[in-house]
Structures are given as structure tokens and as C-alpha cells.
Protein backbone atom coordinates (compact mmCIF):
# COMPACT_ATOMS: atom_id res chain seq x y z
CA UNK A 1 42.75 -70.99 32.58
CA UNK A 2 41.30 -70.95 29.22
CA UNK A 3 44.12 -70.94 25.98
CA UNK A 4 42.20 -67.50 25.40
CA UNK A 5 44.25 -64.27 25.17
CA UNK A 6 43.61 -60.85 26.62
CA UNK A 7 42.48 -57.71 24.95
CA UNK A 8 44.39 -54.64 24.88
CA UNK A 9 44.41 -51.91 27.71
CA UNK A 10 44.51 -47.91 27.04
CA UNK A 11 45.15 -45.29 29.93
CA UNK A 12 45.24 -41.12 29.45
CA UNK A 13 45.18 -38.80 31.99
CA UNK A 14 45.08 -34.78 31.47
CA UNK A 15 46.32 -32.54 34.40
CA UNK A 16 45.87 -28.92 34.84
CA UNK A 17 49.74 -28.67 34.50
CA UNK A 18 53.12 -30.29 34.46
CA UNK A 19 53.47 -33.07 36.46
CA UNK A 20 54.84 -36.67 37.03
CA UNK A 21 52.62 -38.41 34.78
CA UNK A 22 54.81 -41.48 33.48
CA UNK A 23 54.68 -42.72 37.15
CA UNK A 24 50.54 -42.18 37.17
CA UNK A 25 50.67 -43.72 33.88
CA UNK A 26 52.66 -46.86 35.26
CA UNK A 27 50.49 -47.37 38.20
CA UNK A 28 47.26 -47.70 35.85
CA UNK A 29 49.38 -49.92 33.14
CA UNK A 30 50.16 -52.13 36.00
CA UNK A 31 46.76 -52.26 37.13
CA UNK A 32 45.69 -52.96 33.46
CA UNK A 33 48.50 -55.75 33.01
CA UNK A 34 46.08 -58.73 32.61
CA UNK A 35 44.96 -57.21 29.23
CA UNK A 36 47.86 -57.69 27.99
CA UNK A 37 51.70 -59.32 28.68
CA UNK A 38 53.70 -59.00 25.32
CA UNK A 39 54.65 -55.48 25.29
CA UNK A 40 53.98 -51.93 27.32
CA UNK A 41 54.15 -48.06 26.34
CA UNK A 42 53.76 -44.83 27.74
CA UNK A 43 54.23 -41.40 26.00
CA UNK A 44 54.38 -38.10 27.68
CA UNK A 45 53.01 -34.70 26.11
CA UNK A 46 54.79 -31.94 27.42
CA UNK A 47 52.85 -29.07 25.77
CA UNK A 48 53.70 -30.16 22.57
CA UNK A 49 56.50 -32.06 23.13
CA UNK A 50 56.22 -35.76 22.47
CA UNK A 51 59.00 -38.47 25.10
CA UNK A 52 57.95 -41.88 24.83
CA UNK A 53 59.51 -45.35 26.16
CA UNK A 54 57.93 -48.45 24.89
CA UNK A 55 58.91 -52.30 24.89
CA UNK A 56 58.20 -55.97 24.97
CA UNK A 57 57.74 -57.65 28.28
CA UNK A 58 55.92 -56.76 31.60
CA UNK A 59 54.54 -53.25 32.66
CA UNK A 60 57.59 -54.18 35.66
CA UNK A 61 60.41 -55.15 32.96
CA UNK A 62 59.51 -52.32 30.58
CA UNK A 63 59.53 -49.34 32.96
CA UNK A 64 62.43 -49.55 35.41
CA UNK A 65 62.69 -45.95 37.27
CA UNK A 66 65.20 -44.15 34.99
CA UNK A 67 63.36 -45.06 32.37
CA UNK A 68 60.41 -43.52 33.78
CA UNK A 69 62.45 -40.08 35.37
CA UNK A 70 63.54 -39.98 31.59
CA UNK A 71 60.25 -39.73 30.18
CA UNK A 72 60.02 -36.23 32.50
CA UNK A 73 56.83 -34.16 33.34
CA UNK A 74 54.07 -33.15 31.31
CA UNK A 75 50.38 -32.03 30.98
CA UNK A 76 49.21 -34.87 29.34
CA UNK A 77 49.85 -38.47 28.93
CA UNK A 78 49.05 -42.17 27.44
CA UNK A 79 49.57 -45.74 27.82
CA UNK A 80 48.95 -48.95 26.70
CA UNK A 81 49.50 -53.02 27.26
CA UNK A 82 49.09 -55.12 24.06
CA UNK A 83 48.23 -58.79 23.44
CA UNK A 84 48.31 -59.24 19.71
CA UNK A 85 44.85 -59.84 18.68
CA UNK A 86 46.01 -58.04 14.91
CA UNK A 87 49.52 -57.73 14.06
CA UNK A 88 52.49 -59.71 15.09
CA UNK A 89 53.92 -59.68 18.19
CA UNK A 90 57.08 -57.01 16.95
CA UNK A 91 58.41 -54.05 18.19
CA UNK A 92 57.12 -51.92 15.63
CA UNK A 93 53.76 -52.68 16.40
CA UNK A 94 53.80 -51.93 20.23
CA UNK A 95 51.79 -49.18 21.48
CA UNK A 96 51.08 -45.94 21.45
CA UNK A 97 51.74 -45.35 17.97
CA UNK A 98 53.28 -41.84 17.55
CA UNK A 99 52.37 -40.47 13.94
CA UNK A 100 53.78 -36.78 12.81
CA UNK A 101 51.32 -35.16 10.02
CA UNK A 102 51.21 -31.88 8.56
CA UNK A 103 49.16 -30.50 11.11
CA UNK A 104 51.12 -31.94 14.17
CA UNK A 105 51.85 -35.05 16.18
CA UNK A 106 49.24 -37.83 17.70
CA UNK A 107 49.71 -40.57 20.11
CA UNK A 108 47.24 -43.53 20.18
CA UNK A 109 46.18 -46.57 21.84
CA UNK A 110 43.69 -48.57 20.85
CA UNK A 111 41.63 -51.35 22.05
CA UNK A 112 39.51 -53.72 20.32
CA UNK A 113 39.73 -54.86 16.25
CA UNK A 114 38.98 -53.39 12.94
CA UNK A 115 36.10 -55.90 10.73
CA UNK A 116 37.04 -53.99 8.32
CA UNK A 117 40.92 -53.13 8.63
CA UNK A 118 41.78 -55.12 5.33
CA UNK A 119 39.85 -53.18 2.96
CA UNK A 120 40.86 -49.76 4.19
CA UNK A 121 44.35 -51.05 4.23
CA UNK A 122 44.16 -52.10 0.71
CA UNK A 123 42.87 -48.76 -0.24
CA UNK A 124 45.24 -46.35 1.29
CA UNK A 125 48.37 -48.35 0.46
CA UNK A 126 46.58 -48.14 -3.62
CA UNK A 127 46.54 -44.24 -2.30
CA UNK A 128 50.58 -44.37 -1.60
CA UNK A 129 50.28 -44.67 1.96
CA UNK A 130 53.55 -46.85 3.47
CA UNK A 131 52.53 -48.53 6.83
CA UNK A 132 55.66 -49.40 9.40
CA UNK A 133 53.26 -51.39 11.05
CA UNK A 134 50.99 -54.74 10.49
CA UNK A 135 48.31 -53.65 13.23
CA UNK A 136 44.69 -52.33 12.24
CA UNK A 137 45.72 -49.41 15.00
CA UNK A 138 47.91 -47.98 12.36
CA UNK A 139 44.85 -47.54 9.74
CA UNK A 140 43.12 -45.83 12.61
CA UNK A 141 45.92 -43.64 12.82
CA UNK A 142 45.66 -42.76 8.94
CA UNK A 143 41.96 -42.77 8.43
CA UNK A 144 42.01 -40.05 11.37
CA UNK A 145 45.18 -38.01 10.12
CA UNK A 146 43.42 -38.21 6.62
CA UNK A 147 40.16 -36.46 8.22
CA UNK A 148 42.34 -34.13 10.21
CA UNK A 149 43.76 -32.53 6.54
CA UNK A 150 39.80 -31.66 6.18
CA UNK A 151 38.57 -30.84 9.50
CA UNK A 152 39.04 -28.08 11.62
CA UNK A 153 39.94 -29.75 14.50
CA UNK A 154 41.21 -33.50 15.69
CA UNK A 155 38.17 -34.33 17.42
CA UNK A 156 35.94 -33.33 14.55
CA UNK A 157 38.99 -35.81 12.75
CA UNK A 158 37.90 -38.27 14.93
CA UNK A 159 34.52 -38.15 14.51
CA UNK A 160 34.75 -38.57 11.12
CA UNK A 161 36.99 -41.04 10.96
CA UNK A 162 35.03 -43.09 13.17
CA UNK A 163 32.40 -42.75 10.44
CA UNK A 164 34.70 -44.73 8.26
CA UNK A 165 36.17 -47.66 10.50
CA UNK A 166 34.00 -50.46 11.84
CA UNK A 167 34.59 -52.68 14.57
CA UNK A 168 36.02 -53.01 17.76
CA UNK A 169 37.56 -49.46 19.05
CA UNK A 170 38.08 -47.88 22.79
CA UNK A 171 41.09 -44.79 22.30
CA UNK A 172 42.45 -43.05 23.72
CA UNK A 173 44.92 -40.33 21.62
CA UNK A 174 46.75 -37.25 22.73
CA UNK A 175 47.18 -34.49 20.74
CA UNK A 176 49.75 -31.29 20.99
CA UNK A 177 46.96 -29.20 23.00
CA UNK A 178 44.27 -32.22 23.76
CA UNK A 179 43.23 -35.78 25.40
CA UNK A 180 40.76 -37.81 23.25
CA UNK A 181 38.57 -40.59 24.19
CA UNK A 182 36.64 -42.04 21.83
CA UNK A 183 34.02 -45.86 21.75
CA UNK A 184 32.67 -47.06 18.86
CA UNK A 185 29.46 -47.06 18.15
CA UNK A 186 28.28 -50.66 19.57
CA UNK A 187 30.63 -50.41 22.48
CA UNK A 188 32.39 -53.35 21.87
CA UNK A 189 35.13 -52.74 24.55
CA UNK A 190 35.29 -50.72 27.76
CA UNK A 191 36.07 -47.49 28.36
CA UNK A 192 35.47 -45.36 31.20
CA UNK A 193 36.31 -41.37 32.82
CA UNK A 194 37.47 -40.54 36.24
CA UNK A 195 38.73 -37.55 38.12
CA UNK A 196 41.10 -36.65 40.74
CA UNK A 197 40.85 -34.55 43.86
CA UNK A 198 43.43 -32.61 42.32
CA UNK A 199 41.75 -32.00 39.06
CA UNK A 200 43.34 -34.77 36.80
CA UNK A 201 41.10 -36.11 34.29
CA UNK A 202 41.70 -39.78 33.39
CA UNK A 203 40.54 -42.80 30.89
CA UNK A 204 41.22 -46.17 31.74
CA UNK A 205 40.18 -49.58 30.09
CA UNK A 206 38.77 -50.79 33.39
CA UNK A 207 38.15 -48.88 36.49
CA UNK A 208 40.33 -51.17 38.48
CA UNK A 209 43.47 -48.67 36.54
CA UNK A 210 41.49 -45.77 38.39
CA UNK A 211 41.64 -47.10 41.67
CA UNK A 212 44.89 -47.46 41.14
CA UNK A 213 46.11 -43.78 40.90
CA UNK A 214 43.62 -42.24 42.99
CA UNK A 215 40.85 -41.15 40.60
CA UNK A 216 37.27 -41.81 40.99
CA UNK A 217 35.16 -43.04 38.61
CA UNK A 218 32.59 -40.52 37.04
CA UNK A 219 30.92 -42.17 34.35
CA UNK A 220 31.71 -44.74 31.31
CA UNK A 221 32.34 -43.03 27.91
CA UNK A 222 29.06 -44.11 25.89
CA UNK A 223 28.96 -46.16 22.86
CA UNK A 224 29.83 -43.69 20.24
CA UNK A 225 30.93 -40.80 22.57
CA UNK A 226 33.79 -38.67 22.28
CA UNK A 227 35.39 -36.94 25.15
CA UNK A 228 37.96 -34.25 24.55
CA UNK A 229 39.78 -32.21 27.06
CA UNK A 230 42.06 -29.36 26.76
CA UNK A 231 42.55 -26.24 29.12
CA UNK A 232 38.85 -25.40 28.76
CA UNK A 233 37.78 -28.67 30.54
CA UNK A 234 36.46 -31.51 29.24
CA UNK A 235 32.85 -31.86 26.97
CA UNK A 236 31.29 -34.89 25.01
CA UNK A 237 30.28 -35.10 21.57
CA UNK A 238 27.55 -37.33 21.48
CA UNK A 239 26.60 -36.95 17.72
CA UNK A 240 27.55 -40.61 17.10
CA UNK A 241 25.93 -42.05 20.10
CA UNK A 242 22.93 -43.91 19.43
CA UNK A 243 23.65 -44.83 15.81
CA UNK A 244 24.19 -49.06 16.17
CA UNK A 245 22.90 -51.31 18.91
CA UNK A 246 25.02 -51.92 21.52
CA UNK A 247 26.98 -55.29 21.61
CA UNK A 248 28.98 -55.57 24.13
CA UNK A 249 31.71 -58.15 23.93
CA UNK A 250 30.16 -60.42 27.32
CA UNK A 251 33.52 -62.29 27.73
CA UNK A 252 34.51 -58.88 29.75
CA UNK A 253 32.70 -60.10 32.19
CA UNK A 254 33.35 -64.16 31.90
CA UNK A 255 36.84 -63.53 31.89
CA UNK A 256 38.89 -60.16 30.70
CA UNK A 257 38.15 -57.63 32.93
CA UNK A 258 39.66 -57.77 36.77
CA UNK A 259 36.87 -58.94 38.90
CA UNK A 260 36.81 -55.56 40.97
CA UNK A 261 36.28 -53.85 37.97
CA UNK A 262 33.13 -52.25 37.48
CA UNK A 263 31.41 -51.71 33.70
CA UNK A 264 28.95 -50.12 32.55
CA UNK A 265 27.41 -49.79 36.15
CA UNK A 266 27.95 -53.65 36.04
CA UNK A 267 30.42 -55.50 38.75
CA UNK A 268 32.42 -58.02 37.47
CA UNK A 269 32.47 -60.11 40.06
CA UNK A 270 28.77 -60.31 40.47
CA UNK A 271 28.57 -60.79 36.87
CA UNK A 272 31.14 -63.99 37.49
CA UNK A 273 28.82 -65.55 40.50
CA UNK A 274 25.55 -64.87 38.99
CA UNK A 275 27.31 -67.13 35.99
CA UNK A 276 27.71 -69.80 38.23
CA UNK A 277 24.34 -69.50 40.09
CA UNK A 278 22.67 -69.95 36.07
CA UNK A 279 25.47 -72.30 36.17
CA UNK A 280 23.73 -74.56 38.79
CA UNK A 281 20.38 -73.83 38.24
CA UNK A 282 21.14 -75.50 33.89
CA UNK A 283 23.16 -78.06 35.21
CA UNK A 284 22.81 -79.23 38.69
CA UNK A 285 25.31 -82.24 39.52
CA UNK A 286 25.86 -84.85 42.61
CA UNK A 287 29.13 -83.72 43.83
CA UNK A 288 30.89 -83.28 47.63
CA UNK A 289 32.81 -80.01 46.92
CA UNK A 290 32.45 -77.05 43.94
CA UNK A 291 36.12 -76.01 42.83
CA UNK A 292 37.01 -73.41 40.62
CA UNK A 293 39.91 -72.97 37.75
CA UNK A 294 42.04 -69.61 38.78
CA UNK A 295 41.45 -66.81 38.27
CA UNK A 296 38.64 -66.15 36.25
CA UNK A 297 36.62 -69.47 37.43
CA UNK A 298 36.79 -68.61 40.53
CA UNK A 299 34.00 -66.14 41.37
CA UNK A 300 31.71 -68.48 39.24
CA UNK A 301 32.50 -71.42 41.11
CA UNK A 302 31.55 -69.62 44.12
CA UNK A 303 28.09 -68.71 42.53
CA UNK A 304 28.05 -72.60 41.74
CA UNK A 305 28.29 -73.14 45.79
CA UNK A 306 25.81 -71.16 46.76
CA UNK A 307 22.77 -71.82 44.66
CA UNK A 308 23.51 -75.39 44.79
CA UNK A 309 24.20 -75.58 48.22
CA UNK A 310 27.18 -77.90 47.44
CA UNK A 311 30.32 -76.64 50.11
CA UNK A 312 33.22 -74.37 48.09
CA UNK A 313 36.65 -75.42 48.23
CA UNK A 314 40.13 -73.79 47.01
CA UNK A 315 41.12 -76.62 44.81
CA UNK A 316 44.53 -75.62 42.68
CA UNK A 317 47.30 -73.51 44.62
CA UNK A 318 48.60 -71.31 41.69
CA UNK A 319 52.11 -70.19 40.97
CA UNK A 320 51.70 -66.52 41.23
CA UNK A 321 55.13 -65.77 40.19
CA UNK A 322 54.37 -67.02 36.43
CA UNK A 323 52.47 -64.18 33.94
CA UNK A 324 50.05 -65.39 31.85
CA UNK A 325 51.63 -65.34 28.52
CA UNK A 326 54.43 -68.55 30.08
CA UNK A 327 52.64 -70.96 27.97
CA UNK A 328 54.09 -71.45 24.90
CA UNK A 329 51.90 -72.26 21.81
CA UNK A 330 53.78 -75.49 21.32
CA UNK A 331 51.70 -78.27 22.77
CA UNK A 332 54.21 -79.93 25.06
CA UNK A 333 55.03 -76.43 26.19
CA UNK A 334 51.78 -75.42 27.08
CA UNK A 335 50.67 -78.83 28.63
CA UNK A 336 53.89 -78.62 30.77
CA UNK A 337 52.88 -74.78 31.53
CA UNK A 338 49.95 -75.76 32.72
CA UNK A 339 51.47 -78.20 35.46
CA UNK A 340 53.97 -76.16 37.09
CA UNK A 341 51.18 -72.55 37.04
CA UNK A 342 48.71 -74.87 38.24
CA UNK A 343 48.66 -78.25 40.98
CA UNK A 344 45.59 -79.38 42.43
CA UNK A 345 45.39 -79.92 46.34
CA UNK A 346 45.53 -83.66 46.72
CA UNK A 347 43.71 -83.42 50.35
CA UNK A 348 40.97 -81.17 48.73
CA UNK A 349 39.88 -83.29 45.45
CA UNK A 350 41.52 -86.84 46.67
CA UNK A 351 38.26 -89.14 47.07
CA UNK A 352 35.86 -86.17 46.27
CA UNK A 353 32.82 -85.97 43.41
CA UNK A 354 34.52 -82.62 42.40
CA UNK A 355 32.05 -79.71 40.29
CA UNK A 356 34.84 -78.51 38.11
CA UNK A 357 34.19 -74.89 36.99
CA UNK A 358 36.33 -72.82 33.81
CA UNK A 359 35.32 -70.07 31.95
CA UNK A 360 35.73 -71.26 28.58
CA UNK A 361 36.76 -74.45 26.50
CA UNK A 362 38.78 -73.58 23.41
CA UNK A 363 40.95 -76.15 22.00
CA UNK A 364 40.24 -78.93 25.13
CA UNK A 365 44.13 -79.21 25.22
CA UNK A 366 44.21 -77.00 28.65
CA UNK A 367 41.16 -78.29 30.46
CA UNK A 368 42.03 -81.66 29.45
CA UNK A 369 44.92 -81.11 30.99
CA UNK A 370 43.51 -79.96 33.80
CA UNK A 371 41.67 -82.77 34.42
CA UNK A 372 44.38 -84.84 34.04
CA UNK A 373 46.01 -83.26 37.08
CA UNK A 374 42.66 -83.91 39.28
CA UNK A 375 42.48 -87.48 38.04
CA UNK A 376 45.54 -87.90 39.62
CA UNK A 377 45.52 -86.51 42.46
CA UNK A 378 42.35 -88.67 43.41
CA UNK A 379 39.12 -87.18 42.35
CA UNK A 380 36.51 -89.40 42.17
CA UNK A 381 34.24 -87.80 39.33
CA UNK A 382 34.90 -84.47 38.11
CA UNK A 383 31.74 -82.91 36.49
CA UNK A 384 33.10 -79.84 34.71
CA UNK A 385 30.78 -76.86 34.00
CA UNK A 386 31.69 -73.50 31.92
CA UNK A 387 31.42 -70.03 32.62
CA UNK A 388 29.72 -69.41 28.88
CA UNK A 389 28.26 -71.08 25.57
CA UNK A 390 30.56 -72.84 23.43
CA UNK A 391 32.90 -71.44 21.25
CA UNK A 392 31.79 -72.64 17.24
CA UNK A 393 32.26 -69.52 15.60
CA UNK A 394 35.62 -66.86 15.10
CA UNK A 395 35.58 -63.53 16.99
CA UNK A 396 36.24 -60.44 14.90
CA UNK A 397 36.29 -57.73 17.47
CA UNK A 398 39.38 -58.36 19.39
CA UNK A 399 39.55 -61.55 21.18
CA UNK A 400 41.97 -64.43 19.97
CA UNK A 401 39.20 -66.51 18.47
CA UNK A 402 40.17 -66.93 15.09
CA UNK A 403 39.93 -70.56 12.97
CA UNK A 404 37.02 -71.84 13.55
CA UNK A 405 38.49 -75.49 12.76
CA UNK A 406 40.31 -75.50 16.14
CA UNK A 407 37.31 -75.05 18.20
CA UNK A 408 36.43 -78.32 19.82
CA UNK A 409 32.94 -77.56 20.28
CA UNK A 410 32.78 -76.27 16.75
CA UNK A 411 33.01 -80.51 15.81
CA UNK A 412 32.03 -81.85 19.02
CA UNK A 413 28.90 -82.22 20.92
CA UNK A 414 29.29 -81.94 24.62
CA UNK A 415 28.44 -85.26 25.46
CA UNK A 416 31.52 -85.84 23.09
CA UNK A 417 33.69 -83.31 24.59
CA UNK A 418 33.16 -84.86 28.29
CA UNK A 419 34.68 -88.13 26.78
CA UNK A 420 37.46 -86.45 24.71
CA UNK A 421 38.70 -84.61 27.53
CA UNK A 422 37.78 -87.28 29.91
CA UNK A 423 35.03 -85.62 32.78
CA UNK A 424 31.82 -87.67 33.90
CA UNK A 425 29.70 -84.65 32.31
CA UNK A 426 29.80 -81.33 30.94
CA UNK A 427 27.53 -78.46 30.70
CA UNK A 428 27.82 -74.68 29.13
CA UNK A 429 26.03 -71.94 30.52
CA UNK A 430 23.19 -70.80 27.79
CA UNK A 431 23.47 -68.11 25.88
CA UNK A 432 19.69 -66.58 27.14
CA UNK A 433 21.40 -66.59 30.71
CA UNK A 434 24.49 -65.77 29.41
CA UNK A 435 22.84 -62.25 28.58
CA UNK A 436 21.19 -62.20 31.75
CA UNK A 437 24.95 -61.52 33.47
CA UNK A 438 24.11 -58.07 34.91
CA UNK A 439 20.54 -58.52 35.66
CA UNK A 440 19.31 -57.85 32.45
CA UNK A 441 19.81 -57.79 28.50
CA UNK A 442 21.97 -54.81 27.82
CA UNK A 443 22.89 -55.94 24.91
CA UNK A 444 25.96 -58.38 24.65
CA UNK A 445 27.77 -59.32 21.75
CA UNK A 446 27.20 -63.48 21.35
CA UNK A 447 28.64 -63.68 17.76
CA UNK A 448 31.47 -66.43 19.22
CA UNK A 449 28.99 -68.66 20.31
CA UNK A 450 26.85 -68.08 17.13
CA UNK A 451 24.51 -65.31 18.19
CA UNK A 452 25.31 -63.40 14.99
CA UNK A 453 27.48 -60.22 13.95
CA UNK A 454 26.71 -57.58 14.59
CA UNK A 455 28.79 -55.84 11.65
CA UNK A 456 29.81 -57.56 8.03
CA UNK A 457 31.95 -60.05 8.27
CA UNK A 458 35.66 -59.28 7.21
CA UNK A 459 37.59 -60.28 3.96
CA UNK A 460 41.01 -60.12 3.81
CA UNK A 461 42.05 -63.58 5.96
CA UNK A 462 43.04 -64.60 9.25
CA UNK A 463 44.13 -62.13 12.02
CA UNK A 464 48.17 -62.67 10.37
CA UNK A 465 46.54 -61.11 7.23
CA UNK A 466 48.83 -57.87 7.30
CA UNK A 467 51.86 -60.17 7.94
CA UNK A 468 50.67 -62.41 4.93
CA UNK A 469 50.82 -58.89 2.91
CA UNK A 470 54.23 -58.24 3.79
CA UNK A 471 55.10 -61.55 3.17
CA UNK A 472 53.79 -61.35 -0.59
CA UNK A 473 55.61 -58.22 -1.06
CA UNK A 474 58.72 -59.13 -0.47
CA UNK A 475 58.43 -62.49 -2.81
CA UNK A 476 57.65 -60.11 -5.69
């Protein structure tokens, strides 16, 4: 219940011929809605032939079923969900993008963020390039249809082009004739391959989206791996693997990814309960009953139970019928949101020492909030307790962490946190446990909570920095 926002989601699946794949395509979208709420595309790659429908809103609001007959069969296809970690929320900048080049067409979604989007921006549009969007995705596109004019094929395109961009990248991108998945080289976001009893090939954000259409999970693409399939098959170029040290983003675990999700060999939800076990054993409180904030503190509260030994309880009923984008950034919006998604059960929490477990702390505006609502409907203490380390530094590979300046714990110790947002105590999981997640250090990206980046640090501005660009164009 954090004020974070999601990442992206990508989905492609390659079949041996035409068939229905808008519908497949749907079914793993919807599956991969909690990624993202503001807009939803799919395009469909009928041997060449390029139908798309794309639009703001819900997977459900986008894709009614004429919409989706229209889109007709086809050998290949792609999808996405966007939250607007770069680039405004407009309709031009809702995915896949569709680019035609000189040697043919190329749909592609992307996860994750450029760190270095503003420079190569700069530099193609000195070059005469004309972007229609204000997302890094679209500099993707060019950097790769740039290669493509030198390289004998788009995957060698790709390869080099990921040579060029750094970052943040999972993508997946249909050619005329191919499928292309591609990670970057720290493996940043997920990204992971599954097949079909009928011979489908599929990429998916989270394995939760293959689940969903009846594929099963084969492997995850490696950081720096390339997967291409065509009519030969499918086969890896692993040329960049290896290259940079894996970083992870962790807050997959803490909060993005679906809890039956499964990464990098990893389950979520033991990831989530092994946070609150570290949770308990860092910062062990008096308390009658453990409750968790849905959905995401959930699992972790239920980790806080059992290694404390103190009895779980459901503590908010949640109004399922509200996405997570209702809350508007306006702060009486939001703090009104937050009341009618979210109302505590008085004969839970009335009376009770309540352990109060989130995953993250942003602002303070939410949780505050939050505990507002338990105040009132009786708790006696509420001793709150977070999923991961504070948040004192911005995020540069695709979650919505950008001004430092707005992160309370960024100007606030935690003692003075507890009293600003009015708990008896408060207490963030570590970041040596938070590595420990999955059993053991894999290498996690920490740079939010001031572990360090793992790439140079971007120029160019705030995350509106394309908009800003724009902006000064049209005053000249």
C-alpha cells in the first residue's frame, strides 16, 4: 500500500502457425496487470503483416472481444501494460511501439529505464532523428533500427544496440520473420521463456503470465541473453552474458512481482515471508496480533507471525473492485483513496498491541494514513515494521523513485518517522538481510536505499525530462 508505482510488463509468444494469439496475448496481459494500470497493447504479426490495438485504461477496458477478433490470427505476437516510469502518461507513448525502417517493421515492449536515455536522445535528435514519443523505449527503438542499417540481421541489431544503451531493459520485439527477447546485462528486470504442449514459445515478465495461458516455464532469459525464434526454433546468444554484475532490482520481490511468481528460481512469496521472519528476528516487538498492509505486506506479515510466534490476523478488508492507479496524486485525493480501498476490522485491531507490517515508506502520507484508520478503530499501540531499507536515494532503473527531497527517510531518522506518522516504533528491514531474500546474495540492486549504482548516474533531469524538451521547443 506503498505510494510506489509498478514497472512495466512485456509478453511474446511465437507459434508454429496462425493462430488466435490476441486472446493468448490478453490472458498473459491480464495476468501481468499489476505492472502496470495506465494503458495496454497488443500487436499481432501475421507473417509480415503488422494489426495492433492499443489504449489507456485496464487490460479489461482496452480489449473488449471485437476488438480482439479484429486484431485476427497470426504467427507471432506482443504485448505490454505500462506505468509511466519515463514519459508521460499519453497515448503516443503506450506500448508496443511499431517503427517502419528501411529494412522492415518492429514491434517492441520494453521494461525497465534507460540511465542513459538523455544523452542518446540528445545525440540522435543533433543526427535529425524526430521522436513522436517522450519515452526512453523510443531511443531503444532507434539505437536498434540504427544497428539494423549495419548488421545483417535484427538480432545481431540487437546485440549491438544493447552495446550502446545502459540501464534497465527486459524486450521483447517482433520482427516480420522473428520473436526477440533480450535482458540487459545486470538483469535489472525479469524476464523469463516458457513453452506449450502445442509448441508455442512464450516470454513473459513474470511467470504468473505463463500460467496463465498454459505454458510452462523452461528457464529465465539470463542477464545479457538474447533469445530469437523463427521457423528454425529458438537459440540464445549469450555473447553479452557475463559482461556486468548482476543487480537485480530486489523490490521484485518486496513488492512488484505477483507473489506466485517465481524468479530467477526464486519464489516470491517465500522471498515476502522470509522478509518478515528477518523482519522479527531485527525488530522483535510486544504485540497481541501481527497484521499485514494488502497486498504486498501480506506474505511478510505472515513471516512476522511465525518467527515471532505472535498469532496472524487479517486486519484491513480491501475493496477489490478499485485498481491500483484510483489514487490520485493530489493529497486529499489520495488520503481519501486510501479510506474507501482500505478499512481496518474494528473487532480485529480494537484494544489490540497491533505489529503493523508495509513494504515500503515513501512519502509517510499513505502509511500515516493508514495508521490513522487503526487509531481509530481502537488499536492500542501499533508498532509498524517495513518490508525493506529506507528509501534516501532516487531509483534510475525503472521504479517511480525519483526526487530525493520527497523521501521522508531521506530527512528523517526513524525514531522521527514513528512520531511524524504517529506509531509507538518503527523498524526497516536491513539491507544485509535484505539481500539475503532468496537464501543467498545473488546479487540485488540496493542503489534506493544507498547501496550504490551500479551504472553512471544520469544527466539530463528528472524522469519528465523528455516532456521538459518538448516543452522548450515549443517556447522557441
Amino acid at each position: 500500500m506503498s505510494q510506489l508505482r509498478e514497472e512495466c510488463g512485456v509478453f511474446g509468444v511465437c507459434s508454429r502457425g496462425p493462430d488466435d494469439l490476441a486472446t493468448m496475448t490478453y490472458y498473459a496481459l491480464y495476468a501481468l496487470q499489476h505492472r502496470g494500470q495506465e494503458s495496454a497493447g497488443i500487436v499481432v504479426n501475421d507473417d509480415g503483416l503488422f494489426t495492433y490495438a492499443k489504449g489507456e485504461g485496464l487490460v479489461s477496458e482496452v480489449f473488449h472481444p471485437e476488438k480482439l477478433r479484429s486484431l485476427g490470427s497470426g504467427n507471432i505476437a506482443v504485448g505490454h501494460v505500462r506505468y509511466a516510469t519515463t514519459g508521460a502518461k499519453l497515448q503516443q507513448n503506450i506500448q508496443p511501439l511499431i517503427v517502419n525502417h528501411h529494412k522492415g517493421r518492429l514491434a517492441l515492449c520494453h521494461n525497465g529505464n534507460l540511465s542513459n536515455s538523455y544523452e542518446l536522445r540528445t545525440k540522435l535528435e543533433e543526427q535529425g532523428a524526430i521522436f513522436h514519443t517522450t519515452t526512453d523505449s523510443e531511443v531503444i527503438s532507434y539505437i536498434i533500427v540504427q544497428e539494423r542499417l549495419r548488421q545483417p540481421s535484427i538480432e545481431k541489431a540487437v546485440a549491438a544496440a544493447m552495446n550502446v544503451i545502459e540501464g534497465a531493459y527486459s524486450l521483447v520485439i517482433s520482427s516480420p520473420r522473428k520473436l526477440i527477447a533480450a535482458r540487459d546485462p545486470h538483469g535489472f528486470r525479469p524476464l523469463c521463456y516458457g513453452e506449450t504442449d502445442d509448441g508455442k514459445i512464450v516470454f513473459a515478465s513474470e511467470t504468473c503470465a505463463l500460467d496463465a495461458v498454459g505454458a510452462k516455464l523452461v528457464r529465465d532469459i539470463a542477464p545479457g541473453e538474447i533469445a530469437v525464434v523463427d521457423a528454425a526454433g529458438i537459440r540464445f546468444d549469450r555473447s553479452l552474458c557475463g559482461r556486468a554484475e548482476k543487480r537485480f532490482c530486489v523490490f521484485e520481490y518486496i513488492y512488484f512481482a505477483r507473489p506466485d511468481s517465481v524468479i530467477d528460481g526464486a519464489s516470491v512469496s517465500r522471498a515476502r515471508r522470509n522478509a518478515g521472519r528477518f523482519l522479527a528476528q531485527e525488530h522483535p516487538a510486544d504485540a497481541d496480533i501481527v497484521i499485514g498492509v494488502p497486498d504486498s505486506g501480506l506474505e511478510a506479515a505472515i513471516g512476522y507471525s511465525q518467527e515471532s510466534g505472535i498469532p496472524y490476523a487479517i486486519g484491513f478488508t480491501k475493496n477489490k473492485y478499485i485498481a491500483r492507479t484510483f489514487i490520485s496524486p493530489g493529497q486529499e485525493q489520495r488520503d481519501r483513496g486510501v479510506g474507501i480501498k482500505l478499512n481496518p476490522i474494528r473487532d480485529v485491531v480494537e484494544g489490540k498491541r497491533v505489529v503493523l507490517i508495509d513494504d515500503s515508506i515513501v512519502r509517510g502520507t499513505t502509511c500515516r494514513h493508514i495508521v490513522g484508520l487503526l487509531r481509530q478503530a481502537g488499536a492500542k499501540e501499533i508498532h509498524f515494521r517495513v518490508s525493506a531499507p529506507p528509501f534516501i536515494k532516487s531509483c534510475y532503473y525503472g521504479t517511480d523513485i525519483d526526487d530525493p527531497d520527497v523521501l521522508i527517510a531521506n530527512r528523517l531518522s526513524a525514531p522521527e518517522i514513528a512520531r511524524e506518522i504517529g506509531v509507538d516504533s518503527l523498524g526497516y528491514l536491513s539491507i544485509g538481510n535484505v539481500r539475503l531474500l532468496t537464501g543467498e546474495d545473488t546479487g540485488f540492486c540496493t542503489a534506493c536505499f544507498g547501496g550504490g549504482y551500479p551504472t553512471a548516474v544520469p544527466s539530463g533531469g528528472s524522469k519528465g525530462r523528455f516532456e521538459a524538451k518538448i516543452s522548450e521547443k515549443k517556447q522557441v
